[in-house]
C-alpha atoms as a PDB file:
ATOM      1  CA  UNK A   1      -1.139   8.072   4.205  1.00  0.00           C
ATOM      2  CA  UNK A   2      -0.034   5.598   1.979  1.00  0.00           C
ATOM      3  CA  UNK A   3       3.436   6.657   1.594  1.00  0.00           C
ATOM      4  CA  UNK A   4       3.788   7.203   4.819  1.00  0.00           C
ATOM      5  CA  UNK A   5       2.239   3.510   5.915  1.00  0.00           C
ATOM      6  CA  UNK A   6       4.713   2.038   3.108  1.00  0.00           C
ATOM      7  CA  UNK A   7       7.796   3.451   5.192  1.00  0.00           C
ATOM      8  CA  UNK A   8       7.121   2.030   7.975  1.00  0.00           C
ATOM      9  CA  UNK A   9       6.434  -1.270   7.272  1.00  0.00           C
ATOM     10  CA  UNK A  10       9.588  -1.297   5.497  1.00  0.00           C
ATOM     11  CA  UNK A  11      11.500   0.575   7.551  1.00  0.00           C
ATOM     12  CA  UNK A  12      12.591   3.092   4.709  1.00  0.00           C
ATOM     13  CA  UNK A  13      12.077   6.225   5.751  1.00  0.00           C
ATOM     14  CA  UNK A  14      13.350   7.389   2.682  1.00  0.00           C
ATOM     15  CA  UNK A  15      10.479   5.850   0.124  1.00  0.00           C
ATOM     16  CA  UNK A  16       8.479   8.298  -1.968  1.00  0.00           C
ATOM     17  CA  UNK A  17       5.036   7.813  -2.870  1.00  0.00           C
ATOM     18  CA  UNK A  18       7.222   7.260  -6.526  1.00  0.00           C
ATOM     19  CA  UNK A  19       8.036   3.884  -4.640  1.00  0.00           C
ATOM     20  CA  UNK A  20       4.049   2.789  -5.828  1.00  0.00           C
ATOM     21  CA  UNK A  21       5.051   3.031  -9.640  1.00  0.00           C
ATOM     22  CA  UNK A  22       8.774   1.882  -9.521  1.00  0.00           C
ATOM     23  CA  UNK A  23       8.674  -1.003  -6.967  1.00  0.00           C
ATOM     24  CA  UNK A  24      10.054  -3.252  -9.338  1.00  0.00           C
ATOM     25  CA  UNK A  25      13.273  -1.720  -9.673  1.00  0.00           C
ATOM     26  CA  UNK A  26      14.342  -2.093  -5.756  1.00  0.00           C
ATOM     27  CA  UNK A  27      16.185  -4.947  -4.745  1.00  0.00           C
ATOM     28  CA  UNK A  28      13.454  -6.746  -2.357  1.00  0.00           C
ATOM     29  CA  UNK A  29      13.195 -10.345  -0.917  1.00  0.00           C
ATOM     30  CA  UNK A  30      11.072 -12.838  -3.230  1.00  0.00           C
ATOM     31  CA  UNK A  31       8.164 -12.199  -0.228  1.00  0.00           C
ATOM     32  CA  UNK A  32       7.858  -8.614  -0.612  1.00  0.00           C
ATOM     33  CA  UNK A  33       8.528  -9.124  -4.402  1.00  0.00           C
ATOM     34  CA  UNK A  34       5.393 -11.749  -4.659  1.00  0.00           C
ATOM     35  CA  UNK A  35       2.835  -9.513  -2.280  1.00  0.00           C
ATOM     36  CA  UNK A  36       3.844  -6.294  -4.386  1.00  0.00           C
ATOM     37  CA  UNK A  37       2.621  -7.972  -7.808  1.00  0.00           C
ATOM     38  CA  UNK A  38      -0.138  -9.490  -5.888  1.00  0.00           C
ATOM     39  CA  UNK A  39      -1.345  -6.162  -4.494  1.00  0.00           C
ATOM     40  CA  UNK A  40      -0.721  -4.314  -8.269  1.00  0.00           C
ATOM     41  CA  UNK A  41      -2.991  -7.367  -9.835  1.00  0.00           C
ATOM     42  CA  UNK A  42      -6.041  -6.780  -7.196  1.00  0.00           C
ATOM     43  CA  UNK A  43      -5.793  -3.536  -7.651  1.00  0.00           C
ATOM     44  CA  UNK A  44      -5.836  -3.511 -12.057  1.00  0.00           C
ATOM     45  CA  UNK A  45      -7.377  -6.946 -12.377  1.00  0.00           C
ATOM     46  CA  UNK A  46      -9.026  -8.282  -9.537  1.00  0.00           C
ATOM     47  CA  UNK A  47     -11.474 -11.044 -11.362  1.00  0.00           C
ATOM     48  CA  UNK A  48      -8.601 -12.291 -12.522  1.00  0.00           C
ATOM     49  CA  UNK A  49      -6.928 -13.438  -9.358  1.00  0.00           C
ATOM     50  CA  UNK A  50      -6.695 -17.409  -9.044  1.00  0.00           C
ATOM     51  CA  UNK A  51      -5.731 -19.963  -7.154  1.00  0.00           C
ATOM     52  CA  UNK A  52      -1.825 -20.032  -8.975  1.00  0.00           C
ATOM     53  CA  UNK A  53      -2.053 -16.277  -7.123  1.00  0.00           C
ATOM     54  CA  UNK A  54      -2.353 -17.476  -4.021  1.00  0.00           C
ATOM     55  CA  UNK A  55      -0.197 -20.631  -3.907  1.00  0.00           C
ATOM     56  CA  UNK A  56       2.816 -18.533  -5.603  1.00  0.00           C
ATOM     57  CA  UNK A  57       2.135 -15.770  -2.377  1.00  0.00           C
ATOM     58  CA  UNK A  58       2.578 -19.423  -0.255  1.00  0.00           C
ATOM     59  CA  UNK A  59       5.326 -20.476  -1.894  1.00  0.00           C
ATOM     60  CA  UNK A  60       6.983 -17.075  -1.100  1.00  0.00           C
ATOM     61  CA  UNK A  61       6.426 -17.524   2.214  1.00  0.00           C
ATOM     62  CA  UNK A  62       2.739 -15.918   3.145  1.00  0.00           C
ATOM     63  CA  UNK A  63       0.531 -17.690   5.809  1.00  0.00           C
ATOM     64  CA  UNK A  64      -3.442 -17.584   4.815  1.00  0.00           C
ATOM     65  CA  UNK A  65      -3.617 -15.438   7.617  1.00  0.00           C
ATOM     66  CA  UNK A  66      -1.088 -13.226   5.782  1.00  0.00           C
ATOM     67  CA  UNK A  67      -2.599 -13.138   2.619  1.00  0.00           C
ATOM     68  CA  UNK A  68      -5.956 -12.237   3.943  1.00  0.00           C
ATOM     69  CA  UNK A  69      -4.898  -9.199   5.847  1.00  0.00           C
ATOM     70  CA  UNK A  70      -2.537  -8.424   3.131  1.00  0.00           C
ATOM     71  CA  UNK A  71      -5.824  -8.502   0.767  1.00  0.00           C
ATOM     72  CA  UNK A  72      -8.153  -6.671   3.084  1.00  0.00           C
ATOM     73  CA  UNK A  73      -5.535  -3.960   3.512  1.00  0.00           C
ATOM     74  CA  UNK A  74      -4.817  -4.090  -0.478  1.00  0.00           C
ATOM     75  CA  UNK A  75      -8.580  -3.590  -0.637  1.00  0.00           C
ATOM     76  CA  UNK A  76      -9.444  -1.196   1.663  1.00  0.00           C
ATOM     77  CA  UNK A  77      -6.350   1.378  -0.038  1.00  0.00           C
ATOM     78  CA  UNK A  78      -8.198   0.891  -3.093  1.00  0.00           C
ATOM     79  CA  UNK A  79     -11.070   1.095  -1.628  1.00  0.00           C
ATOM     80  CA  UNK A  80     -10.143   4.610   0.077  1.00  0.00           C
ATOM     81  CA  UNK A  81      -7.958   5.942  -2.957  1.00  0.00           C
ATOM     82  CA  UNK A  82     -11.314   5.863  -5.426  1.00  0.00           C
ATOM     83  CA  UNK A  83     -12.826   7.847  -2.578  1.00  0.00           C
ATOM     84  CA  UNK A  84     -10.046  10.438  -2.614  1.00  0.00           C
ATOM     85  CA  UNK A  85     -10.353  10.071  -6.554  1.00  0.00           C
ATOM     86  CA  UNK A  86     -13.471  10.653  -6.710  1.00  0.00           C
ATOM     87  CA  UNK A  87     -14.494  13.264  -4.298  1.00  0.00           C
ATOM     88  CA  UNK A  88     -11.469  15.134  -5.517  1.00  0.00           C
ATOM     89  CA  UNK A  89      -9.355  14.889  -1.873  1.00  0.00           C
ATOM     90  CA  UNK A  90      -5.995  15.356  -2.319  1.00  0.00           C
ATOM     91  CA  UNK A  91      -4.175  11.806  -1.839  1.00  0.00           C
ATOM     92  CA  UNK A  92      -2.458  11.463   1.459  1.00  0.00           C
ATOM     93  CA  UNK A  93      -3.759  14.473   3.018  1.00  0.00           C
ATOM     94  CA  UNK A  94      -4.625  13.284   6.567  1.00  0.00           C
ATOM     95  CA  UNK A  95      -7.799  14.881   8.763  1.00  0.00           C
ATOM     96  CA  UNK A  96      -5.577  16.369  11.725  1.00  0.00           C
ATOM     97  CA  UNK A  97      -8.192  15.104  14.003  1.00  0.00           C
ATOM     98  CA  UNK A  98      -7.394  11.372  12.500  1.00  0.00           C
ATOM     99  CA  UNK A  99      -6.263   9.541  15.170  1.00  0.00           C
ATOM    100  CA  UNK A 100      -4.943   5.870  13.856  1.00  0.00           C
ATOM    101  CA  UNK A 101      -1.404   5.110  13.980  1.00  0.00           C
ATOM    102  CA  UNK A 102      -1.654   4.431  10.356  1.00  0.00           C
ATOM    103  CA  UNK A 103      -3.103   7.516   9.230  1.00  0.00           C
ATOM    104  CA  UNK A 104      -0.978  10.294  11.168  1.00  0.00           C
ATOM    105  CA  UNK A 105       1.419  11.755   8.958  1.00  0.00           C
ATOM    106  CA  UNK A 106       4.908  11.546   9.180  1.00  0.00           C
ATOM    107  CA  UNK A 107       7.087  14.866   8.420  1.00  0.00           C
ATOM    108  CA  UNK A 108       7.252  14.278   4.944  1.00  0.00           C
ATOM    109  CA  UNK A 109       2.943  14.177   4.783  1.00  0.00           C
ATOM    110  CA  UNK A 110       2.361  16.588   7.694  1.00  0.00           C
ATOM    111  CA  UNK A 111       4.928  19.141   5.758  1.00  0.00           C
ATOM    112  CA  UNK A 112       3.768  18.784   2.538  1.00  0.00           C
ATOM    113  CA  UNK A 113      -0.008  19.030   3.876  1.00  0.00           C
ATOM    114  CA  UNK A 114       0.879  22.482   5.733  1.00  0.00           C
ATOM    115  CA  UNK A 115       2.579  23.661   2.607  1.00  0.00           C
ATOM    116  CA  UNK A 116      -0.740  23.691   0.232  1.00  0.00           C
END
């Protein structure tokens, strides 16, 4: 689901869920650049996000709005991938009876799903 989400809201339908671990090598706008770190510090370190945090995700260009949906989503992924984690789901398998935009599968997830 992740994977899937990630391509497209970039538009890059040929990101791998590698893309999590290597985002820093791509050649992305200082925006995306600024959210990505943001998102990989809530996700190791989140008492240690500050106010500098915040005004460097506004100096990039984020709206509060922005950077509280960008958290809640942030969160809830965690959130969902300690879940799968725990419970011992396999990551980005999606329910077929899930019905979300953001959680149907594209071919890559539906595919690979079908295939175990």
């Amino acid at each position: 689901m992740h994977t899937a989400a990630v391509r497209r809201l970039t538009g890059d339908e040929h990101l791998t869920s590698e893309f999590a671990s290597t985002w820093q090598q791509y050649d992305l706008d200082e925006q995306t650049r600024e959210l990505l770190s943001f998102a990989k510090k809530v996700t190791e370190a989140p008492a240690m996000i500050g106010d500098s945090d915040i005004e460097r995700l506004k100096q990039a260009g984020w709206d509060e709005r922005g950077i509280y949906e960008a958290t809640a989503l942030i969160s809830f992924f965690n959130m969902t991938g300690r879940i799968e984690a725990v419970s011992g789901l396999p990551p980005d398998e999606i329910p077929e009876d899930a019905r979300m935009a953001e959680a149907q599968g594209d071919e890559s997830t539906t595919a690979a799903a079908a295939a175990r």
